[in-house]
N, C-alpha and C. Protein backbone atom coordinates (compact mmCIF):
# COMPACT_ATOMS: atom_id res chain seq x y z
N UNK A 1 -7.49 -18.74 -32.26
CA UNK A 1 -8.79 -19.01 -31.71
C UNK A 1 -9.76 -17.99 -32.26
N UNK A 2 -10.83 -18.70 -33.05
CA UNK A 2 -12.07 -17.72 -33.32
C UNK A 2 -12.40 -16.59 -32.65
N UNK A 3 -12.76 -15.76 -32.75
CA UNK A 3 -13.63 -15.08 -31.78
C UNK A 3 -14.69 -15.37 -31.18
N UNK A 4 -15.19 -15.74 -30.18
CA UNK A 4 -16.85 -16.12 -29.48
C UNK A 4 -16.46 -17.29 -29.05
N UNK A 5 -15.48 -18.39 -29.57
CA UNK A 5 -15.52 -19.27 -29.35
C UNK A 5 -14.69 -20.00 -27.89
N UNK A 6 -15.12 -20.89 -27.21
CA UNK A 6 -15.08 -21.17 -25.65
C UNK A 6 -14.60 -22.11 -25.23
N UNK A 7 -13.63 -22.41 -25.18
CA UNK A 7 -12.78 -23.73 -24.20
C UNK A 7 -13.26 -23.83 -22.73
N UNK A 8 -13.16 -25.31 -22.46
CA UNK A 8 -13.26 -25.59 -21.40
C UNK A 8 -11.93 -24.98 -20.53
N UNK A 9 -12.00 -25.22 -19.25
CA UNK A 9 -10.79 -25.05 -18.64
C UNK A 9 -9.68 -26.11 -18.40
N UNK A 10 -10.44 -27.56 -18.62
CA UNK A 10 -9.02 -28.93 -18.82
C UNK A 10 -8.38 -28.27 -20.29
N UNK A 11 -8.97 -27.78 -21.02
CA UNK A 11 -8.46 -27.84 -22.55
C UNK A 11 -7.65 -26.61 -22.50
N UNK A 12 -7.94 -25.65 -21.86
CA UNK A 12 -7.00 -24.76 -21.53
C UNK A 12 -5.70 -25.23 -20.60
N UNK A 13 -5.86 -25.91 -19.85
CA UNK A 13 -4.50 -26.13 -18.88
C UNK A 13 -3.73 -27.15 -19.77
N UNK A 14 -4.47 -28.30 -20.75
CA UNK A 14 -3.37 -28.95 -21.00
C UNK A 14 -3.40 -28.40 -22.61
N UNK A 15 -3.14 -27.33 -23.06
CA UNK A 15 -2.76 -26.41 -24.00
C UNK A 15 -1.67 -25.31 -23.82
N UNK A 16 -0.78 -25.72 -24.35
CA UNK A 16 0.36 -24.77 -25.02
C UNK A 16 0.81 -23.22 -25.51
N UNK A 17 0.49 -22.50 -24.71
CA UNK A 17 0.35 -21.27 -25.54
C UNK A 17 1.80 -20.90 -25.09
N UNK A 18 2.00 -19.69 -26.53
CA UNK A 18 3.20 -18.94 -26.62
C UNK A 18 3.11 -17.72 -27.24
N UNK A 19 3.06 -16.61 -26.47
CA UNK A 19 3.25 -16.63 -24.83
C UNK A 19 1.88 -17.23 -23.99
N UNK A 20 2.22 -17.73 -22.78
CA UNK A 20 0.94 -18.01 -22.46
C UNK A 20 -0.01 -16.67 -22.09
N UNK A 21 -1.17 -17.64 -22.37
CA UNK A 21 -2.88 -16.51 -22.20
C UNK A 21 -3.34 -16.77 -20.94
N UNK A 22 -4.12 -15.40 -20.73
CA UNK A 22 -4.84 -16.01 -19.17
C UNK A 22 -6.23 -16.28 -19.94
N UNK A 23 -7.14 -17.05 -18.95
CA UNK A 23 -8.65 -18.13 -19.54
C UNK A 23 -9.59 -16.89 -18.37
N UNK A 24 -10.19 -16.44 -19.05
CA UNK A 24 -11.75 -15.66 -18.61
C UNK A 24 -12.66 -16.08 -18.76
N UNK A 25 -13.42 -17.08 -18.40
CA UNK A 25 -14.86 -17.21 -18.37
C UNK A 25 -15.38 -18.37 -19.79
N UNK A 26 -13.77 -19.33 -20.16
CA UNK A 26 -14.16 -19.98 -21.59
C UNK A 26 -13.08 -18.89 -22.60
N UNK A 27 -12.53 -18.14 -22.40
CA UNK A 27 -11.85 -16.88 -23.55
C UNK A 27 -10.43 -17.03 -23.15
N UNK A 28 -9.72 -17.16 -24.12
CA UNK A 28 -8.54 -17.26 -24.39
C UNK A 28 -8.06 -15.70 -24.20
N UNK A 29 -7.19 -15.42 -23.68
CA UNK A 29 -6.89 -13.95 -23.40
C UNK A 29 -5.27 -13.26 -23.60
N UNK A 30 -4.78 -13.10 -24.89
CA UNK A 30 -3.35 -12.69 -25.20
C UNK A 30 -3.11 -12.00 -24.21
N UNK A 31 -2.22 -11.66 -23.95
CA UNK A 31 -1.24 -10.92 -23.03
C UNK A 31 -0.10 -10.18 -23.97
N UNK A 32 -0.35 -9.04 -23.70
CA UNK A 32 0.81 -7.94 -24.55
C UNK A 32 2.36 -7.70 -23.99
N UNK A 33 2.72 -8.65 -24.36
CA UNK A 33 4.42 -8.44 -24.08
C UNK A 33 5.51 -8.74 -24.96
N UNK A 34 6.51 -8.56 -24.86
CA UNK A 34 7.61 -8.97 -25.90
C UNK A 34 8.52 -7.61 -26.09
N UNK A 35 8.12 -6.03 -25.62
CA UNK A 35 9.23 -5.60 -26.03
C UNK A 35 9.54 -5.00 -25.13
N UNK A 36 10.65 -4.62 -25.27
CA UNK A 36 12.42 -4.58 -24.53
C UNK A 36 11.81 -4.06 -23.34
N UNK A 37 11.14 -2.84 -23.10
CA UNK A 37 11.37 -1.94 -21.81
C UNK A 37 10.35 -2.78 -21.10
N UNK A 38 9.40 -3.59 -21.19
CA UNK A 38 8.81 -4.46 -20.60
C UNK A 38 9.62 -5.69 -20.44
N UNK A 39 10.19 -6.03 -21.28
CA UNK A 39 11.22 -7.88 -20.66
C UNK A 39 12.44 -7.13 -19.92
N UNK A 40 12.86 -5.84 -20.09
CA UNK A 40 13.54 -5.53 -19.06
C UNK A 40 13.50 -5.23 -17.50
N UNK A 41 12.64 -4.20 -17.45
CA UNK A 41 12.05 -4.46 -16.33
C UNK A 41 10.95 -5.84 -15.41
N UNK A 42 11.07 -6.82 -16.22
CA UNK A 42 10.52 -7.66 -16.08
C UNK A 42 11.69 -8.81 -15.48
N UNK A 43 12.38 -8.81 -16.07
CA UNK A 43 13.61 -9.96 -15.23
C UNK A 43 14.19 -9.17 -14.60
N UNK A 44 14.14 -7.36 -14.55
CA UNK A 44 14.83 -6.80 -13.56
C UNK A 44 14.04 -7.10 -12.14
N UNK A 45 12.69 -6.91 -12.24
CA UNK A 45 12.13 -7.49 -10.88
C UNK A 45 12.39 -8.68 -10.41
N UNK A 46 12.01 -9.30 -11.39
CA UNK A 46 12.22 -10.63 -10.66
C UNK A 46 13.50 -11.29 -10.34
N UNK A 47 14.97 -10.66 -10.17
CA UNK A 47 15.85 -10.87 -9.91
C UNK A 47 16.11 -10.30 -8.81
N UNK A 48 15.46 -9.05 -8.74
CA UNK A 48 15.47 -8.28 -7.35
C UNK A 48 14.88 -9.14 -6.10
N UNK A 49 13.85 -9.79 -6.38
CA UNK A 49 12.69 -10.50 -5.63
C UNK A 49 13.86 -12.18 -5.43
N UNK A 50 14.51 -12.23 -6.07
CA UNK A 50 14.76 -13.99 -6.22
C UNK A 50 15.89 -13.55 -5.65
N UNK A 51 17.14 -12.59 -5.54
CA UNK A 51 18.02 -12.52 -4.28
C UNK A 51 17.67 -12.31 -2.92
N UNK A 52 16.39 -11.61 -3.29
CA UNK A 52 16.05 -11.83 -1.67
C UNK A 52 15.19 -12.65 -1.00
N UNK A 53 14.90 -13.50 -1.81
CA UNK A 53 14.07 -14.74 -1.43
C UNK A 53 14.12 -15.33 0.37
N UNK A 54 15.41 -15.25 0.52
CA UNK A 54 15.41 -15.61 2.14
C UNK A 54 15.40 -14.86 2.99
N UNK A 55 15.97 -13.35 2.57
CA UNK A 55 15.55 -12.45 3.26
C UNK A 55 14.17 -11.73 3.67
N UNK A 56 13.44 -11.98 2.20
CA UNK A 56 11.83 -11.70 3.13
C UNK A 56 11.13 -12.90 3.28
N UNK A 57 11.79 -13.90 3.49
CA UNK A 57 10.65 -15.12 3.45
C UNK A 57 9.85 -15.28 2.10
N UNK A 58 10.08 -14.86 1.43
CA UNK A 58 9.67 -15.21 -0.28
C UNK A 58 9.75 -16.08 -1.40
N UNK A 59 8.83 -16.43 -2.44
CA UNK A 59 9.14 -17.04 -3.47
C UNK A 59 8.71 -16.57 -4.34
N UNK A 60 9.69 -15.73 -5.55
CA UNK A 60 9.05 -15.03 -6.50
C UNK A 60 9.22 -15.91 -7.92
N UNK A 61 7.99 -15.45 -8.65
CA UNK A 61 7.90 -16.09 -10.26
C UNK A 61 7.81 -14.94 -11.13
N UNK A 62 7.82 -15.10 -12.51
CA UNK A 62 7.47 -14.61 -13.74
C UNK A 62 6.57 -15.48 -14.47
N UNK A 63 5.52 -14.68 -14.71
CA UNK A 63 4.62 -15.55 -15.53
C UNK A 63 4.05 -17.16 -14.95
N UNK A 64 3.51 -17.08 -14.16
CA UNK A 64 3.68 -18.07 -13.33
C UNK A 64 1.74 -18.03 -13.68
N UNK A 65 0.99 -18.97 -13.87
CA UNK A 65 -0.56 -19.40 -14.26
C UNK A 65 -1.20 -18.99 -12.61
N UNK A 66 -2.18 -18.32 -12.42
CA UNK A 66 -2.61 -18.22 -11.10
C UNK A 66 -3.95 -18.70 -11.29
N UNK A 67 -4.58 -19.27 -10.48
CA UNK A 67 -6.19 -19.76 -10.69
C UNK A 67 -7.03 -18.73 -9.66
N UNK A 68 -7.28 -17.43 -10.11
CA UNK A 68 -8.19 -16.76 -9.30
C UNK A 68 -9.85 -16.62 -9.11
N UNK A 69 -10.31 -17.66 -9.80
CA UNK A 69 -11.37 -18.42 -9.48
C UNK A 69 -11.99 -19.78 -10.63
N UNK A 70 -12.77 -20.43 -10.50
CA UNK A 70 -13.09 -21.63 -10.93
C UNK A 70 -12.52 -21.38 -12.13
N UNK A 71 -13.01 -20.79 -13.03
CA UNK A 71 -13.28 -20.71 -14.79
C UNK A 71 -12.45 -18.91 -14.96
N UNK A 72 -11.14 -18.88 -14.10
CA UNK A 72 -10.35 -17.79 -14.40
C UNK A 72 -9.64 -17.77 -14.59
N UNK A 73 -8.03 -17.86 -14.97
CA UNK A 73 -6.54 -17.99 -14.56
C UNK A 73 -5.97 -16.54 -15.28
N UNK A 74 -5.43 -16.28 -14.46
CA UNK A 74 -4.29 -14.83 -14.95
C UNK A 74 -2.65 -15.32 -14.77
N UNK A 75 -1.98 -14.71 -15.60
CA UNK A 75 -0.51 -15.15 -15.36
C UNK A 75 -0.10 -13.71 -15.35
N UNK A 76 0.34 -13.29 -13.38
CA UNK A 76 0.89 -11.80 -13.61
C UNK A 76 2.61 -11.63 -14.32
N UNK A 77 2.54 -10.88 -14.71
CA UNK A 77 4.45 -10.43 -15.26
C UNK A 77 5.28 -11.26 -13.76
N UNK A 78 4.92 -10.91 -12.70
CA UNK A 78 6.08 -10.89 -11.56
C UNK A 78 5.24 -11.50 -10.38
N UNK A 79 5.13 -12.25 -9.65
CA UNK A 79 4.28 -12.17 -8.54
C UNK A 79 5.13 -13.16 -7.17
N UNK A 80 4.66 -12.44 -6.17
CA UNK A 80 5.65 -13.28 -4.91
C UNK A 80 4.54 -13.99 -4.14
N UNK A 81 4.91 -15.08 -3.51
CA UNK A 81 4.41 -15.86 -2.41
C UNK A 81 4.99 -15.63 -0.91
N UNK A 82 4.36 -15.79 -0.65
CA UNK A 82 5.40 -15.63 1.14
C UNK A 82 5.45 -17.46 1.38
N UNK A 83 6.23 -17.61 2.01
CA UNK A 83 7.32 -18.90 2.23
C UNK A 83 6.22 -19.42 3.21
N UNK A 84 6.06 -20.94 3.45
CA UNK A 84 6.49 -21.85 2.64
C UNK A 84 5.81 -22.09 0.82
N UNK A 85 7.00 -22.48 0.05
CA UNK A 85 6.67 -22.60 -1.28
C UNK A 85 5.91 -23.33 -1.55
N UNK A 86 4.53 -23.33 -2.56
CA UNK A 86 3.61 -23.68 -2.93
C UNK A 86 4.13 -25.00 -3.43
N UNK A 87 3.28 -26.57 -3.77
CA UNK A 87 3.81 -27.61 -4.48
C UNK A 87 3.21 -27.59 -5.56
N UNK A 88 1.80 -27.03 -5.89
CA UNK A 88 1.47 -27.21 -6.80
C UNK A 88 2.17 -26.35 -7.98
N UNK A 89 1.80 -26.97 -9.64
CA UNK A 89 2.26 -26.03 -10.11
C UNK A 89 1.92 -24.98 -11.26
N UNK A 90 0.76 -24.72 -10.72
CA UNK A 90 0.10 -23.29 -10.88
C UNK A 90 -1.19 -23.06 -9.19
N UNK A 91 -0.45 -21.97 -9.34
CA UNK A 91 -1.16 -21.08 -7.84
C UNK A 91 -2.68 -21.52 -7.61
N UNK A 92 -2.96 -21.92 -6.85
CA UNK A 92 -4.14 -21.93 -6.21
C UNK A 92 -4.86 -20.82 -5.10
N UNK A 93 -3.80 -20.69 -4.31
CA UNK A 93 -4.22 -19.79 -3.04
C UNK A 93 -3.29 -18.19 -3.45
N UNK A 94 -3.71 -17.59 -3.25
CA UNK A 94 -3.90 -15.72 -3.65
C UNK A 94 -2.07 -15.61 -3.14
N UNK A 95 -1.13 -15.14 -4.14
CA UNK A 95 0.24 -14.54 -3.99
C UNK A 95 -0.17 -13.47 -3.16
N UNK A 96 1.63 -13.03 -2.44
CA UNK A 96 0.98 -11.52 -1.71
C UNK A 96 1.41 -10.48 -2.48
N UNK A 97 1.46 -10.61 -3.29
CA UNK A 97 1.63 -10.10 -4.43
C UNK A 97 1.64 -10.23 -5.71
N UNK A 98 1.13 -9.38 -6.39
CA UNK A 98 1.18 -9.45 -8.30
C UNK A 98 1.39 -8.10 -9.30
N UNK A 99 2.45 -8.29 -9.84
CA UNK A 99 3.10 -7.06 -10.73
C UNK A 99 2.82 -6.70 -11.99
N UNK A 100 1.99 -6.25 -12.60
CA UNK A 100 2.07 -6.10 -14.11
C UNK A 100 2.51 -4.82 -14.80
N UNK A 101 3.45 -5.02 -15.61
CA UNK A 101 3.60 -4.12 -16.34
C UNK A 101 3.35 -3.74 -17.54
N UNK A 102 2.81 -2.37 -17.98
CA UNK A 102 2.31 -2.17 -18.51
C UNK A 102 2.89 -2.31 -19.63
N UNK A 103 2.25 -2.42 -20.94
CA UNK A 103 2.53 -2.44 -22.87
C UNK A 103 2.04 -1.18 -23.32
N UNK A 104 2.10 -1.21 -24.43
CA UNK A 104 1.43 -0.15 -25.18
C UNK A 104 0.36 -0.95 -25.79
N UNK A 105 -0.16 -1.52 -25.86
CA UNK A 105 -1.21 -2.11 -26.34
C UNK A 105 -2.24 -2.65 -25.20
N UNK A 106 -1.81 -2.67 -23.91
CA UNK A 106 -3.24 -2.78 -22.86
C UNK A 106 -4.39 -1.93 -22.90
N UNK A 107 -5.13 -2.08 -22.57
CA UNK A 107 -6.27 -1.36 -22.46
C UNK A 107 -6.57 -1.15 -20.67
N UNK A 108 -7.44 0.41 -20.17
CA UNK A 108 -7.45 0.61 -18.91
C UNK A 108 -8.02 -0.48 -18.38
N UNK A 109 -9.47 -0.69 -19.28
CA UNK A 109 -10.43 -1.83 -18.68
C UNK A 109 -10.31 -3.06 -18.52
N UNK A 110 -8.88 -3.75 -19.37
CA UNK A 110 -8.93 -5.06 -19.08
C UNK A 110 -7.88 -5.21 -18.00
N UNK A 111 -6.93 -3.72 -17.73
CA UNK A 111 -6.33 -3.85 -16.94
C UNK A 111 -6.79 -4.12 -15.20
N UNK A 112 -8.27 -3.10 -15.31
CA UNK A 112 -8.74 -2.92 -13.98
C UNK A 112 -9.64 -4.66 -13.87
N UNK A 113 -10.33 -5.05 -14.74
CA UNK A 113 -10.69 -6.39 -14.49
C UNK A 113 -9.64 -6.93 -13.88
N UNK A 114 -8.46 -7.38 -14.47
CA UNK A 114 -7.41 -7.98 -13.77
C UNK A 114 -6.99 -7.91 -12.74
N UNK A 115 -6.76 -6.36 -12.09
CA UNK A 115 -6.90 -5.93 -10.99
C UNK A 115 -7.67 -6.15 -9.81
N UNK A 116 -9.10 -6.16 -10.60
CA UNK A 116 -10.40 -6.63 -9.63
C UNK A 116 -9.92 -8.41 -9.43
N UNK A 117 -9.40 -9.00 -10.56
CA UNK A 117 -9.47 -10.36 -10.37
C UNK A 117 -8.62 -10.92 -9.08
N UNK A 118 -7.49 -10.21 -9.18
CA UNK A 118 -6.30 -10.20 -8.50
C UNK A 118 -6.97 -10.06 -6.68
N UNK A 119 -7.24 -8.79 -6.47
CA UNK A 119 -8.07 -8.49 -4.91
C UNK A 119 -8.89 -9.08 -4.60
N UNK A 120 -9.97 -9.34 -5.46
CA UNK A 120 -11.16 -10.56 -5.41
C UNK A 120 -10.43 -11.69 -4.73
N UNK A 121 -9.48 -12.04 -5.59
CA UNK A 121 -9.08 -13.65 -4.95
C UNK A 121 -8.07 -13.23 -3.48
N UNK A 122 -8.12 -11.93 -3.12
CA UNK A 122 -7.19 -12.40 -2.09
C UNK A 122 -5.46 -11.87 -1.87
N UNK A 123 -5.39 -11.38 -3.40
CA UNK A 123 -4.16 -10.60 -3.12
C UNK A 123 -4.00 -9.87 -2.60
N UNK A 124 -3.16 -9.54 -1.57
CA UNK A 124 -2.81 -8.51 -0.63
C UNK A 124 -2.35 -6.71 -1.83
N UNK A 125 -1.25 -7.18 -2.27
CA UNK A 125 -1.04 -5.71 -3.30
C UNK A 125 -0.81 -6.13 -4.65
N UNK A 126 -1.45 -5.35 -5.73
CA UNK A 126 -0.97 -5.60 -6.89
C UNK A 126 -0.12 -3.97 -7.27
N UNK A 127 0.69 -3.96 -7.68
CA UNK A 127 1.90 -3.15 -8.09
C UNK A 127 1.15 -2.81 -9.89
N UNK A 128 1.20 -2.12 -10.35
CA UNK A 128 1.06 -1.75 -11.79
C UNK A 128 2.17 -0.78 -11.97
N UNK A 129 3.31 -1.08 -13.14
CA UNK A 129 4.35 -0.24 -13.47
C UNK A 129 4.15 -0.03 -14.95
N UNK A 130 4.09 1.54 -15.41
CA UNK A 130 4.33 1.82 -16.89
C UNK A 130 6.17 2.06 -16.81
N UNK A 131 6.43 1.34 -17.36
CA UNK A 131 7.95 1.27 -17.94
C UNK A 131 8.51 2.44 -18.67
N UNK A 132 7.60 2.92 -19.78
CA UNK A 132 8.02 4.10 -20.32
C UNK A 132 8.14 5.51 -19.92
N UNK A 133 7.16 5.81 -18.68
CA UNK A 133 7.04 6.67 -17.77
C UNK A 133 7.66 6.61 -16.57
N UNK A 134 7.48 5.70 -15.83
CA UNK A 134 8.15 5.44 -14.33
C UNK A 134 6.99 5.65 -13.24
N UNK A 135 5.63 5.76 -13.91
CA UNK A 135 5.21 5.58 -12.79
C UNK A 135 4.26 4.56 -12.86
N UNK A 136 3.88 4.15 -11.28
CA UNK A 136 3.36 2.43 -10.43
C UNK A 136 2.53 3.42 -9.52
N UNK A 137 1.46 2.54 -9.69
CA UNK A 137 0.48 2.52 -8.86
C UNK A 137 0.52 0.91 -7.54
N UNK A 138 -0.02 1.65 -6.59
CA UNK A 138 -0.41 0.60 -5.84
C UNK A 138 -1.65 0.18 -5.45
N UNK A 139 -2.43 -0.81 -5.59
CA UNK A 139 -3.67 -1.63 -5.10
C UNK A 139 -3.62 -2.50 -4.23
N UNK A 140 -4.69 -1.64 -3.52
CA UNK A 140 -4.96 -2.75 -2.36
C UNK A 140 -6.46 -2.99 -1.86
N UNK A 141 -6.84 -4.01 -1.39
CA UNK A 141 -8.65 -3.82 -0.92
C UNK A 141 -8.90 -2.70 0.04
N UNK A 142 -8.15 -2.00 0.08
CA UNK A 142 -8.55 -0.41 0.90
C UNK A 142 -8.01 0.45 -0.59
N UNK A 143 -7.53 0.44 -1.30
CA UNK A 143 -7.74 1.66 -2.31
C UNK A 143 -6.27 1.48 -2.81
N UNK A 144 -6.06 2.92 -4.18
CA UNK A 144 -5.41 2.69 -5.08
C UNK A 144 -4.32 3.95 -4.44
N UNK A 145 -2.59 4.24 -4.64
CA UNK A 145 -1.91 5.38 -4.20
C UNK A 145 -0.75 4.79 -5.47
N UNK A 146 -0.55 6.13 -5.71
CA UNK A 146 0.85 6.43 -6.58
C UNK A 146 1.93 6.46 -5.84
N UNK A 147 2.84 5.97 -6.50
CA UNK A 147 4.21 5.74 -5.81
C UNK A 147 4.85 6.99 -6.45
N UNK A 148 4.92 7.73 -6.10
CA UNK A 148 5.28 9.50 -6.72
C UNK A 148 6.82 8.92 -6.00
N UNK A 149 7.08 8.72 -5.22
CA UNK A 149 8.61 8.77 -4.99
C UNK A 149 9.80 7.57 -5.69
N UNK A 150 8.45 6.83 -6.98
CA UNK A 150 9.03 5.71 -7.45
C UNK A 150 9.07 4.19 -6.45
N UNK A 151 9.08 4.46 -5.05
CA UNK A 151 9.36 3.41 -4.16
C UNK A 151 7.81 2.73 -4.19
N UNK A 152 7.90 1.52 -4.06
CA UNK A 152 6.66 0.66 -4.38
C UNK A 152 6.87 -0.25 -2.69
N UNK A 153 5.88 -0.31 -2.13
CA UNK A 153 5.66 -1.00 -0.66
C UNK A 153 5.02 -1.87 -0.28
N UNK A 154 5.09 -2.96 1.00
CA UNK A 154 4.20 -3.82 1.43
C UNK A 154 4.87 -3.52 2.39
N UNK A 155 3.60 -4.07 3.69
CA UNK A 155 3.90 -4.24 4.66
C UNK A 155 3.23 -6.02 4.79
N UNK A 156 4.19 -6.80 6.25
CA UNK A 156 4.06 -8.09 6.45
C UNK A 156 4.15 -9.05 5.69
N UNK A 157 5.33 -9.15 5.10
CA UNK A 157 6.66 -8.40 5.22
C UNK A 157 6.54 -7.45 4.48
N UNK A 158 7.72 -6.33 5.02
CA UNK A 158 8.23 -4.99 4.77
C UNK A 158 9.47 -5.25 3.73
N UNK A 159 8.47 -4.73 2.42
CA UNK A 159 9.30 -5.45 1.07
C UNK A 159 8.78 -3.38 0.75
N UNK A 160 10.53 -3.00 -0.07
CA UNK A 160 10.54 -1.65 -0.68
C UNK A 160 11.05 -2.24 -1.67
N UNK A 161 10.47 -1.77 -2.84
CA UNK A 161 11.74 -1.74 -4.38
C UNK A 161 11.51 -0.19 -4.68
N UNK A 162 12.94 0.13 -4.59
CA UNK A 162 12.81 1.38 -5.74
C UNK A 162 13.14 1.15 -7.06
N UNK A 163 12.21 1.79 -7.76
CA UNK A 163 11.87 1.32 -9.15
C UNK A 163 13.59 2.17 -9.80
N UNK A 164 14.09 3.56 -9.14
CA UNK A 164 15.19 3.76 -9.57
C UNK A 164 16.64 2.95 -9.63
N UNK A 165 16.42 2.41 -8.31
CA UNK A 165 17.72 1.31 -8.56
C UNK A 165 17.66 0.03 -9.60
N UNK A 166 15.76 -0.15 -9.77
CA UNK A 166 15.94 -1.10 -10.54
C UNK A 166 16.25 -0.78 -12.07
């Protein structure tokens, strides 16, 4: 895709991307992923999240299309729903959660847009993990805290991952 140049949003949903892009405003938007310490910790979460699916009342995805407003869609790395499971199939109504982990090729600012996009619509916490470091931040519409002990939290439901076991 050119640069400047602007898709609708039908032409985006019934388009193919690999890997898929999230759509900003008409902009096609790569997503930096593909190596190891990111696809690792990346099906490591979401395996953590998908055994316990009945235990917290949950339904977790990877890469799953979220619509966080008209002319927006983000697809986080990891993100959970609280139960009952959505039918549609890309998100409409705000996960209570969304995980991204970080690349070496993100940038702070498109990270914090995403971030903003994420709370804007309604997400309760977004989790940010650098893989190569070990440390996650947590966001929430009351403010941002480091998980210095590695353990990453929600409350309602009372969901802990320690990032060490994972």
């Amino acid at each position: 895709m050119q640069a400047g140049t602007l898709i609708s949003v039908d032409e985006y949903l019934n388009t193919s991307y690999s890997p898929d892009c999230d759509y900003v405003d008409g902009r096609i938007l790569e997503r930096n992923v593909g190596e190891r310490d990111h696809s690792k910790l990346q099906i490591a979460l979401g395996s953590y999240f998908y055994t316990r699916q009945k235990q917290w009342n949950i339904v977790a995805y990877t890469e799953q299309r979220v619509q966080v407003a008209p002319t927006r869609f983000r697809i986080p790395d990891v993100c959970v729903v609280l139960c009952p499971e959505p039918s549609d199939q890309i998100l409409h109504e705000p996960p209570f959660l969304c995980i991204e982990i970080l690349s070496k090729d993100d940038r702070a600012v498109d990270m914090a847009e995403k971030i903003d996009d994420y709370l804007n619509f309604g997400v309760k916490y977004v989790w940010v993990i650098n893989p190569k470091t070990g440390k996650a931040l947590i966001h929430t519409a009351s403010g941002i805290h480091e998980a210095k002990d590695g353990v990453l939290t929600t409350q309602s439901p009372d969901i802990t991952v320690s990032l060490g076991e994972i």
